[in-house]
C-alpha atoms as a PDB file:
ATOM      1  CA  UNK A   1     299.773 290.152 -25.242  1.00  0.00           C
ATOM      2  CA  UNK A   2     300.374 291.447 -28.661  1.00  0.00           C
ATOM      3  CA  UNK A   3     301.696 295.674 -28.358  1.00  0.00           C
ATOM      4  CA  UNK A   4     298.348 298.027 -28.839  1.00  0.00           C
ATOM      5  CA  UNK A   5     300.638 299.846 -30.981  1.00  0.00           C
ATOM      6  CA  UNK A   6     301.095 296.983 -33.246  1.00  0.00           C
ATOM      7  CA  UNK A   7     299.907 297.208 -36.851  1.00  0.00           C
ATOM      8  CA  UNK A   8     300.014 295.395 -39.841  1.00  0.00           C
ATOM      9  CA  UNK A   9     298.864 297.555 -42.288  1.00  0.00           C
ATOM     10  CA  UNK A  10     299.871 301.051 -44.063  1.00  0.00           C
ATOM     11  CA  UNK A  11     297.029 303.178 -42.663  1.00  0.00           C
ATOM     12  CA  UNK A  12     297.405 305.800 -39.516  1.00  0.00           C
ATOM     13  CA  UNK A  13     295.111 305.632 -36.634  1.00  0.00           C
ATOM     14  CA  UNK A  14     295.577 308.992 -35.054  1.00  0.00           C
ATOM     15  CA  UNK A  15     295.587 308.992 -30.696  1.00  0.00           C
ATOM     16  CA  UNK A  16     292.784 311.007 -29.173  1.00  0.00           C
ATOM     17  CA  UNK A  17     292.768 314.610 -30.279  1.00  0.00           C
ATOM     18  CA  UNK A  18     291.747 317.771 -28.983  1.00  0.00           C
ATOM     19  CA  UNK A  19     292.062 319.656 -32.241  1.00  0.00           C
ATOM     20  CA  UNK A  20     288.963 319.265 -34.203  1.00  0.00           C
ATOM     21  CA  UNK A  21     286.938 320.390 -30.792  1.00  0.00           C
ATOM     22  CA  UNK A  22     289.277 323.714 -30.553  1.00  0.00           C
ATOM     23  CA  UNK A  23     289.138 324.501 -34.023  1.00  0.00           C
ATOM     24  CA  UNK A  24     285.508 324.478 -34.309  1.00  0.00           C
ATOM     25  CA  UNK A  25     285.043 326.660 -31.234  1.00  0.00           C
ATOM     26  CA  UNK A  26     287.857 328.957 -32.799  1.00  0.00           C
ATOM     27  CA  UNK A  27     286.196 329.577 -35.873  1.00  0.00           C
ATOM     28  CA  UNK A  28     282.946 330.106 -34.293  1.00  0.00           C
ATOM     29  CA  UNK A  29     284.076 332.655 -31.837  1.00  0.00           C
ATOM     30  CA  UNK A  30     286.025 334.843 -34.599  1.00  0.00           C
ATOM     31  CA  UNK A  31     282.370 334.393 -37.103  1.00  0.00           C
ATOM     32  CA  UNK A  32     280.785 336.398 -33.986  1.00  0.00           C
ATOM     33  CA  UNK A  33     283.490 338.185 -33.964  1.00  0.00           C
ATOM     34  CA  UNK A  34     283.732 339.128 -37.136  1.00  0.00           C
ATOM     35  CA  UNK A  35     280.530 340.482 -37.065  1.00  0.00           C
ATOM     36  CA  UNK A  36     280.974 342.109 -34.419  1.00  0.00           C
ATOM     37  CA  UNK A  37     284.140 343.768 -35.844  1.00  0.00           C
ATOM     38  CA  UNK A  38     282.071 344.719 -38.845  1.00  0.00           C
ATOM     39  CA  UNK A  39     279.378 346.805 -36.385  1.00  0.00           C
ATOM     40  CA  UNK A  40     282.072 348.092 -34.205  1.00  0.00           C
ATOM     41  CA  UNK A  41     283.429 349.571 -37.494  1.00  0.00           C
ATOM     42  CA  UNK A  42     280.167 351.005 -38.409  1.00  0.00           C
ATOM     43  CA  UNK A  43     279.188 352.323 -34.879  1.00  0.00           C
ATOM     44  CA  UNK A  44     276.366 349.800 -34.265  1.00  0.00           C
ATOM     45  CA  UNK A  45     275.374 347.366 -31.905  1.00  0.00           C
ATOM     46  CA  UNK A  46     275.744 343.342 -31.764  1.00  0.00           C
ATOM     47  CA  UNK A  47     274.521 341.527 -28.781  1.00  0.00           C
ATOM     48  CA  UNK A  48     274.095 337.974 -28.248  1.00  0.00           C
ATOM     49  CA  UNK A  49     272.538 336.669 -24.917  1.00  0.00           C
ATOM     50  CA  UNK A  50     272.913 340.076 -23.933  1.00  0.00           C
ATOM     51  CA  UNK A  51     276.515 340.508 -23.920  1.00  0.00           C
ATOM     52  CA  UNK A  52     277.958 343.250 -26.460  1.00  0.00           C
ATOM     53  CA  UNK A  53     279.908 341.582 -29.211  1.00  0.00           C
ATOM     54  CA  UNK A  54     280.233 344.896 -31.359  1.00  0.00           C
ATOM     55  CA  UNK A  55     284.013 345.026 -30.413  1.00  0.00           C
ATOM     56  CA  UNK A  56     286.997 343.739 -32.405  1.00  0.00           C
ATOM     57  CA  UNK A  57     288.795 342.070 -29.420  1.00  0.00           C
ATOM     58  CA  UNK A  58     286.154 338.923 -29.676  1.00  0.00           C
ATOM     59  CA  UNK A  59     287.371 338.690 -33.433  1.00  0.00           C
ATOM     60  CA  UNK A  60     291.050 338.713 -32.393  1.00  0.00           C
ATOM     61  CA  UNK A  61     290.255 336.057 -29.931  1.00  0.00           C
ATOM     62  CA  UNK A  62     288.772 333.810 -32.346  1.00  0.00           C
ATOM     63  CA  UNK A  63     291.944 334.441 -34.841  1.00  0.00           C
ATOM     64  CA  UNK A  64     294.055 333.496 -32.062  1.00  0.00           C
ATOM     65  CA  UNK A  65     292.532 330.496 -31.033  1.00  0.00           C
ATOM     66  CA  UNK A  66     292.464 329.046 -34.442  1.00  0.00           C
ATOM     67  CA  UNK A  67     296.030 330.239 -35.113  1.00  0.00           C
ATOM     68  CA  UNK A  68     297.102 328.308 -32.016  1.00  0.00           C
ATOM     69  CA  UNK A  69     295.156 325.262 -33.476  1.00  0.00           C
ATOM     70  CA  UNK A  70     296.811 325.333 -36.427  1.00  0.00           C
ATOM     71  CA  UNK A  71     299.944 325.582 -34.827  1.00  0.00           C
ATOM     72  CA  UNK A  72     299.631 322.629 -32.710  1.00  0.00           C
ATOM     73  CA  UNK A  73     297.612 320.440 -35.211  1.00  0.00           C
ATOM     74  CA  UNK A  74     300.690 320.680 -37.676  1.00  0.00           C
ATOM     75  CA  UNK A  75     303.188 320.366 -35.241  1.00  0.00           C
ATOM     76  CA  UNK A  76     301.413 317.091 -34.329  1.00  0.00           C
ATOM     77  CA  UNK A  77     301.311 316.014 -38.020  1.00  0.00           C
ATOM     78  CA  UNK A  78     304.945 317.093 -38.432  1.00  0.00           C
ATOM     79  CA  UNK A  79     305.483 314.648 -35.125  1.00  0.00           C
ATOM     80  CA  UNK A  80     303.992 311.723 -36.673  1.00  0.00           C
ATOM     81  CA  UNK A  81     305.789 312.033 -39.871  1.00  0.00           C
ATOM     82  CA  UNK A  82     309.170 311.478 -37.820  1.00  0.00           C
ATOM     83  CA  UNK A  83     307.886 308.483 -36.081  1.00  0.00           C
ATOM     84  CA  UNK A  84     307.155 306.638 -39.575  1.00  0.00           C
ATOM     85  CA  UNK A  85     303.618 307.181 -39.008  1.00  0.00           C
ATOM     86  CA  UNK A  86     303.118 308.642 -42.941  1.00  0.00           C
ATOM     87  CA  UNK A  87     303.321 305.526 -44.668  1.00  0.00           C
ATOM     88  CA  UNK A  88     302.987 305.118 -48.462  1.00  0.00           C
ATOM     89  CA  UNK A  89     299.424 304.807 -47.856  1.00  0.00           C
ATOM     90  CA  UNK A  90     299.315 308.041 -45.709  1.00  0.00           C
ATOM     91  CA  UNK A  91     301.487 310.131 -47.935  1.00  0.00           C
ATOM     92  CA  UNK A  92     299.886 309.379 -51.044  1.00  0.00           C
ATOM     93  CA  UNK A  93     296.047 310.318 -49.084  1.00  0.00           C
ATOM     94  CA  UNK A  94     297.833 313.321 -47.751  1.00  0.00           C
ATOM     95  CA  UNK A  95     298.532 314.132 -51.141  1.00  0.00           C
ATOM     96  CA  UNK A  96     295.297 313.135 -52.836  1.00  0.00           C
ATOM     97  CA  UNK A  97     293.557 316.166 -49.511  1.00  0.00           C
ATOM     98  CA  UNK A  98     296.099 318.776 -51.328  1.00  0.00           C
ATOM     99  CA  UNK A  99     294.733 318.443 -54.287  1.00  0.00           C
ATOM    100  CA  UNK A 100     291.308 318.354 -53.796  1.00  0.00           C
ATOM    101  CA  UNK A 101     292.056 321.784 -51.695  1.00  0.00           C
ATOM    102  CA  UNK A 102     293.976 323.140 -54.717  1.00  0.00           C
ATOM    103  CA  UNK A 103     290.603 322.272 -56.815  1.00  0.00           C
ATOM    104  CA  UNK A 104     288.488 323.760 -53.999  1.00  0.00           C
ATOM    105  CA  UNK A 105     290.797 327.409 -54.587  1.00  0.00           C
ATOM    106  CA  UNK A 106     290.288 326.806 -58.053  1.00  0.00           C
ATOM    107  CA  UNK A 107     286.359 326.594 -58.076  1.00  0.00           C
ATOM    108  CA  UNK A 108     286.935 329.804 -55.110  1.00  0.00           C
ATOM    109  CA  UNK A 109     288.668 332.211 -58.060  1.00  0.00           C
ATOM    110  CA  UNK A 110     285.900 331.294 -60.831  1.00  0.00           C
ATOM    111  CA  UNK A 111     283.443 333.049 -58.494  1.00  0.00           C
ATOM    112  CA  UNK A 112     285.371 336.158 -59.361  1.00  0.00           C
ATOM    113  CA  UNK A 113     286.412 335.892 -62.645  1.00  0.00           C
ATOM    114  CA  UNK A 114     282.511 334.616 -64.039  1.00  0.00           C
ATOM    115  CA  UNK A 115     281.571 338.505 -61.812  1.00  0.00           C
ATOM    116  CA  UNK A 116     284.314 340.058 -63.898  1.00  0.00           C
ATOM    117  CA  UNK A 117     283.265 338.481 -67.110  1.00  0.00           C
ATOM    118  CA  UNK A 118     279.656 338.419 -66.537  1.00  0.00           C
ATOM    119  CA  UNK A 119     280.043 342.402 -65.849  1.00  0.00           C
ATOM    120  CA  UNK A 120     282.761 343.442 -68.989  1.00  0.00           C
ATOM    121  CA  UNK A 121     281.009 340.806 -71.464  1.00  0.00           C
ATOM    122  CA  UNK A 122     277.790 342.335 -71.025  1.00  0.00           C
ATOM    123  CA  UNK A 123     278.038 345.652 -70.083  1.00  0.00           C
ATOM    124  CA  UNK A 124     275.168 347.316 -71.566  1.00  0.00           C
ATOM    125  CA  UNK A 125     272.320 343.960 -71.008  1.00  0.00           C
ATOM    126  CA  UNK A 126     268.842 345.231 -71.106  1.00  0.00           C
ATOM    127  CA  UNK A 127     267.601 343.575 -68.159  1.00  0.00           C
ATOM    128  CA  UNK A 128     270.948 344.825 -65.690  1.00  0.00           C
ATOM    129  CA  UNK A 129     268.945 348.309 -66.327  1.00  0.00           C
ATOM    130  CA  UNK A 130     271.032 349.537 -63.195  1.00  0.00           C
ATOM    131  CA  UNK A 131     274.682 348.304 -64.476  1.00  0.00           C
ATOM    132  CA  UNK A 132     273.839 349.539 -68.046  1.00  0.00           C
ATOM    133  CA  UNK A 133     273.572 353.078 -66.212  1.00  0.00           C
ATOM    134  CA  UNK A 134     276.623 353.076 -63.857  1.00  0.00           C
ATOM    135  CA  UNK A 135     278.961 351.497 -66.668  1.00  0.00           C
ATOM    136  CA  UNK A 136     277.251 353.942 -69.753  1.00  0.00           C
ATOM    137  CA  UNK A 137     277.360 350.703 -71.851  1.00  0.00           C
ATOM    138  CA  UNK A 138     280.693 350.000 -72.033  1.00  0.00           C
ATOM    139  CA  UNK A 139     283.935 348.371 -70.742  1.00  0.00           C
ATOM    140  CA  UNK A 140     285.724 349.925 -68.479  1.00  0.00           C
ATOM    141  CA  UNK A 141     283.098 352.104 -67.608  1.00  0.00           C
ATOM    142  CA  UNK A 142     283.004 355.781 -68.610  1.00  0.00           C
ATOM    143  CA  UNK A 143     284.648 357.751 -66.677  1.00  0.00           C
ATOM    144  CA  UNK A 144     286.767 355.046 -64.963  1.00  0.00           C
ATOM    145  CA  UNK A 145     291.206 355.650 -65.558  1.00  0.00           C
ATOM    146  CA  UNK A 146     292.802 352.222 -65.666  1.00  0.00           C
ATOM    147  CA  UNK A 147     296.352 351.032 -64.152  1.00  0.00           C
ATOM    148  CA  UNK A 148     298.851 350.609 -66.873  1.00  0.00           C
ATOM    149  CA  UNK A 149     299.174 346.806 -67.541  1.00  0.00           C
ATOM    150  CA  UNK A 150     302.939 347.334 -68.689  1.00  0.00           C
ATOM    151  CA  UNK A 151     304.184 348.612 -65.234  1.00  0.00           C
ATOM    152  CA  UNK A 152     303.581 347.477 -62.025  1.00  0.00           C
ATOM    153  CA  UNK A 153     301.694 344.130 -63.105  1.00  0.00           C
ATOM    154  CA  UNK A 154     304.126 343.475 -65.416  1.00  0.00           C
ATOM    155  CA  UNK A 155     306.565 344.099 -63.028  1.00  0.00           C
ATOM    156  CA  UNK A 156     304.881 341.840 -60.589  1.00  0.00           C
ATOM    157  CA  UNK A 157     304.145 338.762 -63.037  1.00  0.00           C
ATOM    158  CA  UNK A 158     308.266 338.792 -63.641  1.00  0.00           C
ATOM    159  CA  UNK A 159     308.322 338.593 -60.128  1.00  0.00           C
ATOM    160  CA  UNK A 160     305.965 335.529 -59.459  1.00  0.00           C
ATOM    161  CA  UNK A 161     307.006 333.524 -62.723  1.00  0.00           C
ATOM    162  CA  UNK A 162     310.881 334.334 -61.005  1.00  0.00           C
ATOM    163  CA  UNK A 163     309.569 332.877 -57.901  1.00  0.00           C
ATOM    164  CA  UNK A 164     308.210 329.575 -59.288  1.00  0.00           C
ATOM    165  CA  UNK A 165     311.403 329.215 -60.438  1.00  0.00           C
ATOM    166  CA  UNK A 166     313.228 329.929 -57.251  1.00  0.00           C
ATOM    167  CA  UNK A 167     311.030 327.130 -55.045  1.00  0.00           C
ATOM    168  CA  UNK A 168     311.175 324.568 -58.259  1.00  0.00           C
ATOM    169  CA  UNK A 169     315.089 324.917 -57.497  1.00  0.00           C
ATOM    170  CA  UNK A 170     314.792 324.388 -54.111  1.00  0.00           C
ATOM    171  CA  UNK A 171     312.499 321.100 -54.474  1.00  0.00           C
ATOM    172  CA  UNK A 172     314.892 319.952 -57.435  1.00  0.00           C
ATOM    173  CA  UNK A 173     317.494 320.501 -54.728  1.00  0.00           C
ATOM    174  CA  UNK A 174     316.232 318.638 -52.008  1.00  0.00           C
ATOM    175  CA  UNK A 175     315.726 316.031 -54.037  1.00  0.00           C
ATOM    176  CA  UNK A 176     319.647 315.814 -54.513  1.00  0.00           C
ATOM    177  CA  UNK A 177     320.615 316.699 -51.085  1.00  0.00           C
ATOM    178  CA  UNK A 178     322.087 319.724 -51.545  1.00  0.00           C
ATOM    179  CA  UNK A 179     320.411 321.388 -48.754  1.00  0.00           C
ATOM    180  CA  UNK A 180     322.303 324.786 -49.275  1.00  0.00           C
ATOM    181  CA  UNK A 181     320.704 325.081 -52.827  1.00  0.00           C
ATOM    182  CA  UNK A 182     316.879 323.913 -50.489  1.00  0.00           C
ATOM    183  CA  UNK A 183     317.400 326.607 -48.317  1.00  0.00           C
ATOM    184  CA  UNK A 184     318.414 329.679 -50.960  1.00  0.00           C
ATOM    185  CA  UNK A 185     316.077 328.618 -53.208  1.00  0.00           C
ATOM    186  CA  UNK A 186     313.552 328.668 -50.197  1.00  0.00           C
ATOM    187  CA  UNK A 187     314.806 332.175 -49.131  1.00  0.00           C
ATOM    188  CA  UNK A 188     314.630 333.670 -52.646  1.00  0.00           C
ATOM    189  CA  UNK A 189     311.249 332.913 -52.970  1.00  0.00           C
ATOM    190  CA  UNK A 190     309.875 333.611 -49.658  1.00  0.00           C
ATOM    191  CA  UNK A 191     311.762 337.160 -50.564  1.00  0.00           C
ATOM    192  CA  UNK A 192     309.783 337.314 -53.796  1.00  0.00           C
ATOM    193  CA  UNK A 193     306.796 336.838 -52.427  1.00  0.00           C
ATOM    194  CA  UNK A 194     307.269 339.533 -50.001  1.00  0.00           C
ATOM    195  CA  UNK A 195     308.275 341.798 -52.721  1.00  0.00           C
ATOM    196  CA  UNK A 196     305.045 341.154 -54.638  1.00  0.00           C
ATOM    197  CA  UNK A 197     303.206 341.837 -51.764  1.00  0.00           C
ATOM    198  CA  UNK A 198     304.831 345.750 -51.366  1.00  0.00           C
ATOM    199  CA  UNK A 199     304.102 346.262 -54.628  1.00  0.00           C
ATOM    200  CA  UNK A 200     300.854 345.440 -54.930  1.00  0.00           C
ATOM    201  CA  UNK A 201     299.991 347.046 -51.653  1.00  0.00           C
ATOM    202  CA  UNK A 202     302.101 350.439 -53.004  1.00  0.00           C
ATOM    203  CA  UNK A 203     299.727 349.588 -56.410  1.00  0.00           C
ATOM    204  CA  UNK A 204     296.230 349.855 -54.542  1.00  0.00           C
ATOM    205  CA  UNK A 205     297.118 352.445 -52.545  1.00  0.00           C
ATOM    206  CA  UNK A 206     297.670 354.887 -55.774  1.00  0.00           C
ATOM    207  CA  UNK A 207     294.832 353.008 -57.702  1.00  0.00           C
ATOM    208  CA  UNK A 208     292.845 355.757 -59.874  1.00  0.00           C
ATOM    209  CA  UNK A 209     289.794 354.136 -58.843  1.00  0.00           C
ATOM    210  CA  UNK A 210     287.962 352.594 -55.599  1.00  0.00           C
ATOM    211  CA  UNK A 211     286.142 349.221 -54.421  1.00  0.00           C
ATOM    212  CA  UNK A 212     283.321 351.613 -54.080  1.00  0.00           C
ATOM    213  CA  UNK A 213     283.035 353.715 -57.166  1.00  0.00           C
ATOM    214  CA  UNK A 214     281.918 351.290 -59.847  1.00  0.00           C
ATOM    215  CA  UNK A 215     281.650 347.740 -60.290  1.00  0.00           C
ATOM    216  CA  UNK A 216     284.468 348.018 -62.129  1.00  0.00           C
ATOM    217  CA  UNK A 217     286.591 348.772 -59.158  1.00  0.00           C
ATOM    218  CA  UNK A 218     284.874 345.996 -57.237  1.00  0.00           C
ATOM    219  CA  UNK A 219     285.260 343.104 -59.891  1.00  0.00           C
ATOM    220  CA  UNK A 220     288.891 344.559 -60.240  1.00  0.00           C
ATOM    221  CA  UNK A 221     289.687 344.478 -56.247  1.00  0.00           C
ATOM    222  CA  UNK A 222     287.965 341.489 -55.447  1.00  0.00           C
ATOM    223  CA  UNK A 223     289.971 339.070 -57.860  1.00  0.00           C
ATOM    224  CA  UNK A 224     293.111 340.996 -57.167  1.00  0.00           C
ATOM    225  CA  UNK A 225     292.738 341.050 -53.950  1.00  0.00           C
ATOM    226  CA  UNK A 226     291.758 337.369 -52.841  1.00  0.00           C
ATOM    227  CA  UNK A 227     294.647 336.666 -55.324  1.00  0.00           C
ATOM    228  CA  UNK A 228     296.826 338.939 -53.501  1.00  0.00           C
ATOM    229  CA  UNK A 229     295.419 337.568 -49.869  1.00  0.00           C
ATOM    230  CA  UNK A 230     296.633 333.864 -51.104  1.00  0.00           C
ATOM    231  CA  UNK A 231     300.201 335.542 -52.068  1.00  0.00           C
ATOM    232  CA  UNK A 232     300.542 336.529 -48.116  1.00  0.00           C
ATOM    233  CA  UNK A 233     299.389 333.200 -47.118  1.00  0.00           C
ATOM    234  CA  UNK A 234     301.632 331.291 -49.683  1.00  0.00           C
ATOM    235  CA  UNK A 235     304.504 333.230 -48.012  1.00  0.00           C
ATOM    236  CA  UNK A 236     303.630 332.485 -44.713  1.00  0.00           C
ATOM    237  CA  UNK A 237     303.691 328.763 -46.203  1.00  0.00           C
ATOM    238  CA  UNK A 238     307.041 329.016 -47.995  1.00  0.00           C
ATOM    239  CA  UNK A 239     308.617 330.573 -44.755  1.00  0.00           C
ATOM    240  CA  UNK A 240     307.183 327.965 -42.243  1.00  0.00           C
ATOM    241  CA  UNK A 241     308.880 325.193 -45.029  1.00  0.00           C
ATOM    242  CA  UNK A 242     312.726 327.573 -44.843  1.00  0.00           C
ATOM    243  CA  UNK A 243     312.718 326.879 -40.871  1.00  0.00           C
ATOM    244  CA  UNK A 244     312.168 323.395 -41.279  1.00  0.00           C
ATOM    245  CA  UNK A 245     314.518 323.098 -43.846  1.00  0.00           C
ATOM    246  CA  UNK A 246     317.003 325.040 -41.953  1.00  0.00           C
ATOM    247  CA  UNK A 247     316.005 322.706 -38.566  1.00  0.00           C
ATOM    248  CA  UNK A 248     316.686 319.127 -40.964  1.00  0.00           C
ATOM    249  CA  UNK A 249     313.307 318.223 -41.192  1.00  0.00           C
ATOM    250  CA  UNK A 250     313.043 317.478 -45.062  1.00  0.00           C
ATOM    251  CA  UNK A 251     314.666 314.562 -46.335  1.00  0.00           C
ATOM    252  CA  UNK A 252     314.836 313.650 -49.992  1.00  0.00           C
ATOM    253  CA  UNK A 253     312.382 310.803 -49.495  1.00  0.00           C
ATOM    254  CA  UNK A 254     310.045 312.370 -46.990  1.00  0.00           C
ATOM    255  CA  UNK A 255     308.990 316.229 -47.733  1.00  0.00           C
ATOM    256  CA  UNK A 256     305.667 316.372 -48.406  1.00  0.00           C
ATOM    257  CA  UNK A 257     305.268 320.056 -46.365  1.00  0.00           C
ATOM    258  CA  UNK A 258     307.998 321.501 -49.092  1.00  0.00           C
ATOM    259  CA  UNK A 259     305.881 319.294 -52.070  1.00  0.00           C
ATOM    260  CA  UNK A 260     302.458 320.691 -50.748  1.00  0.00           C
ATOM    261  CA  UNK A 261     303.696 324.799 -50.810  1.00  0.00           C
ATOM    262  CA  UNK A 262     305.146 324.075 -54.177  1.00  0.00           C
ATOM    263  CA  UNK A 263     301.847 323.488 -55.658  1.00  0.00           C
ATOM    264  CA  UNK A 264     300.181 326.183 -53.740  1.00  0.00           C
ATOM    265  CA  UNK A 265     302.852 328.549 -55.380  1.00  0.00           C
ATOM    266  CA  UNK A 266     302.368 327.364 -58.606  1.00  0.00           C
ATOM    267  CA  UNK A 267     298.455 327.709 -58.450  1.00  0.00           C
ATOM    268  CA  UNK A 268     299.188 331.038 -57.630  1.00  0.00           C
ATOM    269  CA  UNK A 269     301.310 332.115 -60.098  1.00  0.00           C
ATOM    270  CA  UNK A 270     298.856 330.200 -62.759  1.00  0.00           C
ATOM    271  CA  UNK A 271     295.851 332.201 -61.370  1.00  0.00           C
ATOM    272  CA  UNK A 272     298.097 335.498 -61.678  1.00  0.00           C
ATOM    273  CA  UNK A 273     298.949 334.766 -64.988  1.00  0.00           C
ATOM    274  CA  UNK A 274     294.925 334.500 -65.938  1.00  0.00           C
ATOM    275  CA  UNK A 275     294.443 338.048 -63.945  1.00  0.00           C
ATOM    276  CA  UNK A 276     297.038 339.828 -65.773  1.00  0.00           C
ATOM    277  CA  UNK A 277     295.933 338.774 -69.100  1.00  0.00           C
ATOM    278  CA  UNK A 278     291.947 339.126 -68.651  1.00  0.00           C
ATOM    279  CA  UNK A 279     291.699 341.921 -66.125  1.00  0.00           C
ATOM    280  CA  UNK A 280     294.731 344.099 -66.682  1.00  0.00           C
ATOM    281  CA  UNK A 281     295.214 343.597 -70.601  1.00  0.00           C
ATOM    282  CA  UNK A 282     292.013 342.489 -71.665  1.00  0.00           C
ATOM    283  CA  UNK A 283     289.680 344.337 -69.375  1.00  0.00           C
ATOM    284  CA  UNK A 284     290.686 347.959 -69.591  1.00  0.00           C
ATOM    285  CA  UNK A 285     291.624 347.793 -73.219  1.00  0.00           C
ATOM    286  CA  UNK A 286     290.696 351.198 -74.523  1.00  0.00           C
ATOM    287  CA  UNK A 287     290.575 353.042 -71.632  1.00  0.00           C
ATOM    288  CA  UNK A 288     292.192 356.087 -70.635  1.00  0.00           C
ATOM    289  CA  UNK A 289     295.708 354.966 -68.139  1.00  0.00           C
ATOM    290  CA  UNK A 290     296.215 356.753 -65.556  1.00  0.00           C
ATOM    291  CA  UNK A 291     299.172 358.730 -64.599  1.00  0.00           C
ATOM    292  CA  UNK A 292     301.487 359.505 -61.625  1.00  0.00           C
END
């Protein structure tokens, strides 16, 4: 009898999983959750069958079921890549789903930026009565102090173009074998990103203006901040790729997990680059910078 492992073709059958199943009831959990988070915060009440749900720990046990999927899902995927599972076929459909997310993230941010333009384009529109009133007509709106493009964004778009760099260098380097030059170039970066991170958080946190106060604030926070959100989780990418390398897992042939955070970095850095130029330059030209 012929093995049941046998194949003669380039596609992956995957064994039984229990993945899909836990994921599902992971995300589920931390949507209650969430809302329940979001009336705990407020001092309200969520219940569901009866049971109180206003409470954050039902979020947190969501997140941590999901994080746990993730964890083992990859780990599984990681698995089959080192028993030759990811065939030419497999690699290049693997590739094909990274994309398509990529595109996904892309669609994601023109939600934001058509608010922001669709708000500083047409600030004064007869028949937005209400945002003709809270922005006076104008762009920024009056009253409103602006960050100054030429510090810390500037300072933070040297930072990100200087970490594309770092993480090309480290795939150009795996792709020679020099796995020193993989894992500094790795390291730099991840180190970048947290540095981007502490200065955008230090950036917000002396902002002249809130989410709150005017919808310039929101447009502004909203963009930046989803941006900044896919920084942390770009890190958190780069750094799970720097243990692997540093544990042999990349070879020069198979390193699709290194390939994959590349491009994630690079759409980030490309969507930065649109933010810095449209909201920061762009969208508080004229305004009165604020100070201190």
């Amino acid at each position: 009898m012929a093995d049941a492992h046998q194949k003669n073709h380039d596609y992956h059958i995957i064994d039984p999983s229990p993945w899909p199943l836990l994921a599902s009831i992971g995300a589920f959990v931390m949507a209650l959750g969430g809302v329940g988070f979001m009336r705990f915060v407020a001092g309200g009440s969520f219940k569901l069958f009866g049971a109180e749900l206003a409470t954050p720990w039902v979020f947190f046990i969501g997140l941590a079921l999901v994080l746990y999927t993730m964890f083992g899902w990859w780990s599984d995927t990681i698995k089959e890549a080192h028993e030759g599972h990811h065939t030419r076929v497999v690699s290049l459909h693997l590739r094909y789903g990274m994309i398509m997310f990529i595109a996904s993230e892309v669609m994601f941010f023109v939600a934001w930026f058509w608010a922001f333009f669709d708000a500083s384009l047409f600030p004064g529109e007869a028949i937005q009565a209400a945002r003709a009133t809270y922005t006076g007509g104008v762009w920024p709106p009056k009253g409103i102090e602006v960050l100054d493009p030429w510090h810390l964004p500037l300072y933070n778009t040297v930072i990100l173009l200087l970490s594309g760099t770092t993480v090309t260098w480290a795939h150009h380097a795996l792709l020679h074998d020099d796995r020193k030059g993989l894992v500094y170039g790795l390291t730099l970066t991840v180190l970048l990103g947290v540095l981007f991170s502490s200065v955008q958080a230090y950036e917000y946190a002396h902002a002249p203006f809130a989410f709150r106060d005017s919808i310039y604030g929101a447009t502004f926070f909203m963009a930046t901040g989803f941006h900044g959100f896919h920084v942390l989780i770009g890190t958190i990418f780069l750094l799970v790729c720097l243990l692997r390398a540093i544990r042999g897992d990349f070879t020069p042939k198979q390193h699709f997990g290194l390939e994959a955070a590349a491009w994630y970095w690079h759409f980030v850095d490309v969507v930065w680059l649109f933010l810095f130029f449209s909201i920061y330059i762009w969208g508080s030209w004229g305004a009165p910078i604020a100070h201190g």
